[in-house]
N, C-alpha and C. Protein backbone atom coordinates (compact mmCIF):
# COMPACT_ATOMS: atom_id res chain seq x y z
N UNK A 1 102.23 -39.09 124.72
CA UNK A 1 101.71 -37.74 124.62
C UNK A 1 100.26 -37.75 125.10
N UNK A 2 100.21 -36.84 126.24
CA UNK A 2 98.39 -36.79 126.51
C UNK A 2 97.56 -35.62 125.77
N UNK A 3 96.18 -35.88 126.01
CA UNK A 3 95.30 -34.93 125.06
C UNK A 3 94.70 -34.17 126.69
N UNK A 4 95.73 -33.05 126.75
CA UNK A 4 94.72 -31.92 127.50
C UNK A 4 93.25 -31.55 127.54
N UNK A 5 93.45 -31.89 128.93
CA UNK A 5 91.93 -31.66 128.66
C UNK A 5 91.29 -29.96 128.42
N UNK A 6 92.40 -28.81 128.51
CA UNK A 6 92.27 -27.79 128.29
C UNK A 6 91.62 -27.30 126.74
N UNK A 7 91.95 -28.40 126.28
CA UNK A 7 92.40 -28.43 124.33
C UNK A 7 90.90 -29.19 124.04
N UNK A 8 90.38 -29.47 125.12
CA UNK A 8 88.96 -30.27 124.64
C UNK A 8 87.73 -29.84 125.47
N UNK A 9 87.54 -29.14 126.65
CA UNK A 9 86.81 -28.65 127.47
C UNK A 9 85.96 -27.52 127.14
N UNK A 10 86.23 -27.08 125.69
CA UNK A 10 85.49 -25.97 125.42
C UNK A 10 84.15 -26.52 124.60
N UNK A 11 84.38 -27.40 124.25
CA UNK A 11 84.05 -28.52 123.29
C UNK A 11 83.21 -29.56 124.12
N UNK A 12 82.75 -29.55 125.05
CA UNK A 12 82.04 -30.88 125.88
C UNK A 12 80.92 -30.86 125.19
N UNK A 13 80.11 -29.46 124.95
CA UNK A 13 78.61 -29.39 124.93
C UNK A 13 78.39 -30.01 123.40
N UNK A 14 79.34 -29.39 122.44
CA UNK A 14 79.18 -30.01 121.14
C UNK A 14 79.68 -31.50 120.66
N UNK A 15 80.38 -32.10 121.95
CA UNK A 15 80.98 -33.48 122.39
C UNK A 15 79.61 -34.24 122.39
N UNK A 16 78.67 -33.93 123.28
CA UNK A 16 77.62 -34.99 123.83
C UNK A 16 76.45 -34.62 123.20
N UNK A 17 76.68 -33.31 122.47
CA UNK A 17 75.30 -33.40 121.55
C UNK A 17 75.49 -34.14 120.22
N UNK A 18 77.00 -34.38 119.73
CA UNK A 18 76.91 -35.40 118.66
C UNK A 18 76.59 -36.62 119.30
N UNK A 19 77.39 -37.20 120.69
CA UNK A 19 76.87 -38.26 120.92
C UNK A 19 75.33 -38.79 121.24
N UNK A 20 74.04 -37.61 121.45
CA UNK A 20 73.12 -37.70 121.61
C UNK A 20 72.55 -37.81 120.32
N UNK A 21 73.18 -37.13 118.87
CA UNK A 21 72.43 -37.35 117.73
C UNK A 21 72.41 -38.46 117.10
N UNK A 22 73.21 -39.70 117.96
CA UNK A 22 73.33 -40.50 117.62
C UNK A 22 72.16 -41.67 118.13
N UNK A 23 71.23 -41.04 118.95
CA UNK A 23 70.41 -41.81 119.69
C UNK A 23 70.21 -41.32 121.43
N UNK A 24 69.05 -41.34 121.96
CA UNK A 24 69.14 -41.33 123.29
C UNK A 24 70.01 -42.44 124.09
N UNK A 25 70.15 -41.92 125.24
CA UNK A 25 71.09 -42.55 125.91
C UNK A 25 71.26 -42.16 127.56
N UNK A 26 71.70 -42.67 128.76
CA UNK A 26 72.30 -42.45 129.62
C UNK A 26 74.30 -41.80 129.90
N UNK A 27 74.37 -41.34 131.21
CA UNK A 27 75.06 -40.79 131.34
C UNK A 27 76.87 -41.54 131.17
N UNK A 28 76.52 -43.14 132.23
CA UNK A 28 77.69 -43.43 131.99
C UNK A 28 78.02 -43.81 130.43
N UNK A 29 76.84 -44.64 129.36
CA UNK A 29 77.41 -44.98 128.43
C UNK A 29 77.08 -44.10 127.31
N UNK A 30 76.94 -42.62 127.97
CA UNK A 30 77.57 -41.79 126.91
C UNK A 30 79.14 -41.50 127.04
N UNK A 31 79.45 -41.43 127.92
CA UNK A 31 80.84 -41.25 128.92
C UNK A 31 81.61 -42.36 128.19
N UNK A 32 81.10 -43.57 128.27
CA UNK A 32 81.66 -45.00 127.92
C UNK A 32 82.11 -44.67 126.39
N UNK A 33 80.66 -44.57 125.82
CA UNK A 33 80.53 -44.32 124.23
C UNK A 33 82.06 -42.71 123.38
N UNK A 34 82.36 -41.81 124.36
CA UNK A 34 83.51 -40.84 123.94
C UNK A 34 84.55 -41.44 124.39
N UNK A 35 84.64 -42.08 125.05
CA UNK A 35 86.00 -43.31 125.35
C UNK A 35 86.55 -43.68 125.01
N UNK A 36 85.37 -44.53 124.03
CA UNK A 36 85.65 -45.45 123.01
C UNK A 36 85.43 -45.20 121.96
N UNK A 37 85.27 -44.04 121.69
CA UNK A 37 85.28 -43.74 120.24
C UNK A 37 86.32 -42.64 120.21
N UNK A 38 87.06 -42.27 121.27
CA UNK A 38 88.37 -41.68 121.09
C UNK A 38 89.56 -42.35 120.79
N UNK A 39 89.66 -43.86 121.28
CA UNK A 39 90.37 -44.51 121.56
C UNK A 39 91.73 -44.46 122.07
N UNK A 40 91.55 -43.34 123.39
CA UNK A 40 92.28 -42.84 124.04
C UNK A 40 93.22 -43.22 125.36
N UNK A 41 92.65 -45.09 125.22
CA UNK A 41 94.04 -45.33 126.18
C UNK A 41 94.00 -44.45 127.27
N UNK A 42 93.08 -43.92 127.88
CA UNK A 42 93.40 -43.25 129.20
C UNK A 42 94.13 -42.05 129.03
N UNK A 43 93.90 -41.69 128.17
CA UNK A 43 94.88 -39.85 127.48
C UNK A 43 93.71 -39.15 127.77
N UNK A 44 92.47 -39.24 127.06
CA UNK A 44 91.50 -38.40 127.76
C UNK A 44 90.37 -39.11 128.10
N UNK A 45 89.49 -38.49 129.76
CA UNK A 45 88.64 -39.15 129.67
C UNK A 45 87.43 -37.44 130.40
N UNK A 46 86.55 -37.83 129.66
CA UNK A 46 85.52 -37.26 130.68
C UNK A 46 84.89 -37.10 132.09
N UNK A 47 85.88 -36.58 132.69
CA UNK A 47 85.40 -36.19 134.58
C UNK A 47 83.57 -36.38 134.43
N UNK A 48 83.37 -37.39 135.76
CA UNK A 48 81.85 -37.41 135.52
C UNK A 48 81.26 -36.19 135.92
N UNK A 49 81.56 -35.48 136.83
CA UNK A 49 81.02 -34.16 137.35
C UNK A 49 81.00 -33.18 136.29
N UNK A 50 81.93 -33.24 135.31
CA UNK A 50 82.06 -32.44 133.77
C UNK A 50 80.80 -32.73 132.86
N UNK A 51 80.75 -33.83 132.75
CA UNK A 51 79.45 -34.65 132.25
C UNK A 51 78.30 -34.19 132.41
N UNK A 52 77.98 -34.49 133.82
CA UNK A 52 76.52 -34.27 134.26
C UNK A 52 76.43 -32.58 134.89
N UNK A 53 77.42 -31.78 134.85
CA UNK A 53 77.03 -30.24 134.82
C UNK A 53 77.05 -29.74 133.52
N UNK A 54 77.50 -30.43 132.29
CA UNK A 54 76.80 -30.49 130.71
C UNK A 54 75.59 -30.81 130.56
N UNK A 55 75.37 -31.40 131.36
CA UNK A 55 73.95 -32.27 130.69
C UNK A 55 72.95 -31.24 131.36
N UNK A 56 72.87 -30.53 132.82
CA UNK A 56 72.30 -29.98 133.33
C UNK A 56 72.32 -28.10 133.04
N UNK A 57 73.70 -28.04 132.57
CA UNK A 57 73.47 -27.07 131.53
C UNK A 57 72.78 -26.87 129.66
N UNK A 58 73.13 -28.18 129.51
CA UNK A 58 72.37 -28.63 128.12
C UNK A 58 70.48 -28.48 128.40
N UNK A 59 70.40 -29.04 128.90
CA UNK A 59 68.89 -29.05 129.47
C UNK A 59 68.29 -27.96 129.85
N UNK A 60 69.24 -26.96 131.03
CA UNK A 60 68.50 -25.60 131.12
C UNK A 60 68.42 -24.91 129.73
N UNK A 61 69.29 -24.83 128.85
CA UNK A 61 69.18 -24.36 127.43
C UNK A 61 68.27 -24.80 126.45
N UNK A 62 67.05 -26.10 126.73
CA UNK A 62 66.35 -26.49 125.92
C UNK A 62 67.19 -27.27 124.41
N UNK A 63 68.56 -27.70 124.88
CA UNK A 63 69.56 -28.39 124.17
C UNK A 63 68.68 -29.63 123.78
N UNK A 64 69.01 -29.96 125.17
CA UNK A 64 68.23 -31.82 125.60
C UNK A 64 67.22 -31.67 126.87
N UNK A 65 66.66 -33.07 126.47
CA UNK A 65 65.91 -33.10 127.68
C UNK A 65 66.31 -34.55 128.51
N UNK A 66 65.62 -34.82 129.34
CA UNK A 66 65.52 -36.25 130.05
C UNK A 66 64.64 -36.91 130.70
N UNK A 67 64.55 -38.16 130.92
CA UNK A 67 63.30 -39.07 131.10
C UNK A 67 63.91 -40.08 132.30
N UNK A 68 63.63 -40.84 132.79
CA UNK A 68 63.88 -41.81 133.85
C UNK A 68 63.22 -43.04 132.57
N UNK A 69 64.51 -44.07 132.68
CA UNK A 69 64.01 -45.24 131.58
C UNK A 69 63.35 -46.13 132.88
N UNK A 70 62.34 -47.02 132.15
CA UNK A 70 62.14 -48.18 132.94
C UNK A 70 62.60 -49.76 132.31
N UNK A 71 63.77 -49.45 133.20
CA UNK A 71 64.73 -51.05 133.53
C UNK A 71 64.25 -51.65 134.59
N UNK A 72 63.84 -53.29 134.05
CA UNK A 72 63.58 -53.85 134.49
C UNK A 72 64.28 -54.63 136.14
N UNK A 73 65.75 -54.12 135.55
CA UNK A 73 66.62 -54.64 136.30
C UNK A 73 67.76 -53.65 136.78
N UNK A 74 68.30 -53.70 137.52
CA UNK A 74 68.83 -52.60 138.07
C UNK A 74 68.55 -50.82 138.41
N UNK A 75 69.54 -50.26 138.37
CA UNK A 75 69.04 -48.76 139.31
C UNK A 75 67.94 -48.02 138.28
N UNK A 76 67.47 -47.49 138.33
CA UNK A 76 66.74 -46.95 136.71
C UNK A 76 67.80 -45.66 136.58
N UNK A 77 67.52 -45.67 135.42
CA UNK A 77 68.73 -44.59 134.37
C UNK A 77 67.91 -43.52 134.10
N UNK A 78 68.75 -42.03 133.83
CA UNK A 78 68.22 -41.30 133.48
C UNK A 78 68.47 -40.72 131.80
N UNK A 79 67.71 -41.04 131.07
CA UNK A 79 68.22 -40.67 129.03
C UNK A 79 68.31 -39.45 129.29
N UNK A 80 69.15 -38.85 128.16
CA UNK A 80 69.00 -38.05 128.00
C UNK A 80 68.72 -37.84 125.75
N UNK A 81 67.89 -36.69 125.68
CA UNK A 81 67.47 -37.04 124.04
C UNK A 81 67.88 -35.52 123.63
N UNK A 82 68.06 -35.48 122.64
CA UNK A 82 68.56 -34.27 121.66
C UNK A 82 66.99 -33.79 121.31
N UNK A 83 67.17 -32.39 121.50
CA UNK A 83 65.95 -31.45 120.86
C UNK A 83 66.08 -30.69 119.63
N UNK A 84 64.96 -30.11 118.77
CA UNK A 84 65.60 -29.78 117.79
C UNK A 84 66.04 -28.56 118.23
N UNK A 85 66.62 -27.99 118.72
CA UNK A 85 67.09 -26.54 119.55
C UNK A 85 68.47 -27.25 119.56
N UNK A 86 68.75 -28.36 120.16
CA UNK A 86 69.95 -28.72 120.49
C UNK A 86 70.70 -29.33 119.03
N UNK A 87 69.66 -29.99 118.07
CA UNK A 87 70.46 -30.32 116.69
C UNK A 87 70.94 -29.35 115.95
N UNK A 88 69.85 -27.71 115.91
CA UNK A 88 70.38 -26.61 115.56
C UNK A 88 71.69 -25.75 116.10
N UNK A 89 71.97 -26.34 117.51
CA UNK A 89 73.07 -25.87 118.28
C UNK A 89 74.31 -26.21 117.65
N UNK A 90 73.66 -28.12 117.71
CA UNK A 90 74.84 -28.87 117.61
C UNK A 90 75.40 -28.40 116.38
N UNK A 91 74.96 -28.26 114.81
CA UNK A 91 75.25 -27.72 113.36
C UNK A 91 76.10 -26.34 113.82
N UNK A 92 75.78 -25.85 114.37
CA UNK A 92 76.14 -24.19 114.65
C UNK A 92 77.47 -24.26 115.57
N UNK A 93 77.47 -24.72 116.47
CA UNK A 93 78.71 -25.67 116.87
C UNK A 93 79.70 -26.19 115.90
N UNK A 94 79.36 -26.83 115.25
CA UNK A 94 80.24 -28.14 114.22
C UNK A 94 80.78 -26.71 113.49
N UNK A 95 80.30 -25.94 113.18
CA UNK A 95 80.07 -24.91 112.10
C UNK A 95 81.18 -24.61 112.53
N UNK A 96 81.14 -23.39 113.77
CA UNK A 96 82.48 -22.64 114.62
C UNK A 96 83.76 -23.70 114.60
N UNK A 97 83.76 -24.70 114.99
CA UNK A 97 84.31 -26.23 115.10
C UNK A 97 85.67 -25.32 114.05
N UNK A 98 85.05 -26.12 112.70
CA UNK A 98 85.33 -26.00 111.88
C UNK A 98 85.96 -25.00 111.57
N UNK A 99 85.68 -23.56 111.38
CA UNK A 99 86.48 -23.01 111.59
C UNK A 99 87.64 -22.42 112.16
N UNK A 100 87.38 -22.64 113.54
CA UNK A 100 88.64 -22.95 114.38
C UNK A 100 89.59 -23.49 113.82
N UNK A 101 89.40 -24.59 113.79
CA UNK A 101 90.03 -25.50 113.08
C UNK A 101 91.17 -25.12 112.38
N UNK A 102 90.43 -25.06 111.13
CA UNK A 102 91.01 -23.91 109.91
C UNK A 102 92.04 -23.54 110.35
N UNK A 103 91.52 -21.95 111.57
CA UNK A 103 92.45 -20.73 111.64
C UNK A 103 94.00 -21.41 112.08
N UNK A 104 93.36 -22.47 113.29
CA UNK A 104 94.39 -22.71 114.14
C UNK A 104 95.60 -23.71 113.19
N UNK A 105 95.12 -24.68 112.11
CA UNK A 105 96.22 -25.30 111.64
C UNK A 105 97.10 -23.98 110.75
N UNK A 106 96.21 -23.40 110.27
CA UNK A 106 97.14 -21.98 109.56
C UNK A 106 97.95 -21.29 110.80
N UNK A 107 97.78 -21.17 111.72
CA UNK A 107 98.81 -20.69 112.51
C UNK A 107 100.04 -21.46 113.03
N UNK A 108 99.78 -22.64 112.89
CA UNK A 108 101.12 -23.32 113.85
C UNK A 108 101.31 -24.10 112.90
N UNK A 109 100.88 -24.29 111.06
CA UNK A 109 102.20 -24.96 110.43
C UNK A 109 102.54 -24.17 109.36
């Protein structure tokens, strides 16, 4: 059985702002980090172009921001960090979440 990505796409922005409250970070191993904490076997994965037009919509919203890290070694990365605009989002998010939730298991059992 796969996990549509229809059933999860509404949900990206409140996807990567929990994964950002978890710490700054870059793009692929935030990508890496919902992967693997779905443990989804390739049922769902995050399109990178989905990703980084989140992140660039997160950012025009004063969600998150971003920095260029300095790695010593390889390409330099770009973080991205949670604002408090974006932790207030993210709660307000979780909030709706949640209710959804709710409505929708009351409807289909």
């Amino acid at each position: 059985m796969s996990t549509t990505s229809d059933m999860i796409r509404g949900h990206t922005d409140t996807i990567i702002l929990a994964a950002l409250s978890r710490g700054d970070n870059y793009g692929y191993k935030i990508n890496r980090m919902i992967y693997d904490m779905t443990k989804t076997s390739g049922r769902y994965e995050l399109k990178e172009a989905t990703l980084y037009t989140a992140f660039k919509r997160l950012e025009e919203s004063g969600c998150i921001c971003s920095y260029w890290g300095d790695e010593d070694v390889g390409a330099r990365r770009r973080y991205y960090t949670i604002t408090n605009h974006g932790k207030e989002t993210y709660n307000r998010l979780v909030g709706e979440w949640d209710q959804t939730r709710s409505i929708i298991d009351r409807l289909v059992r």
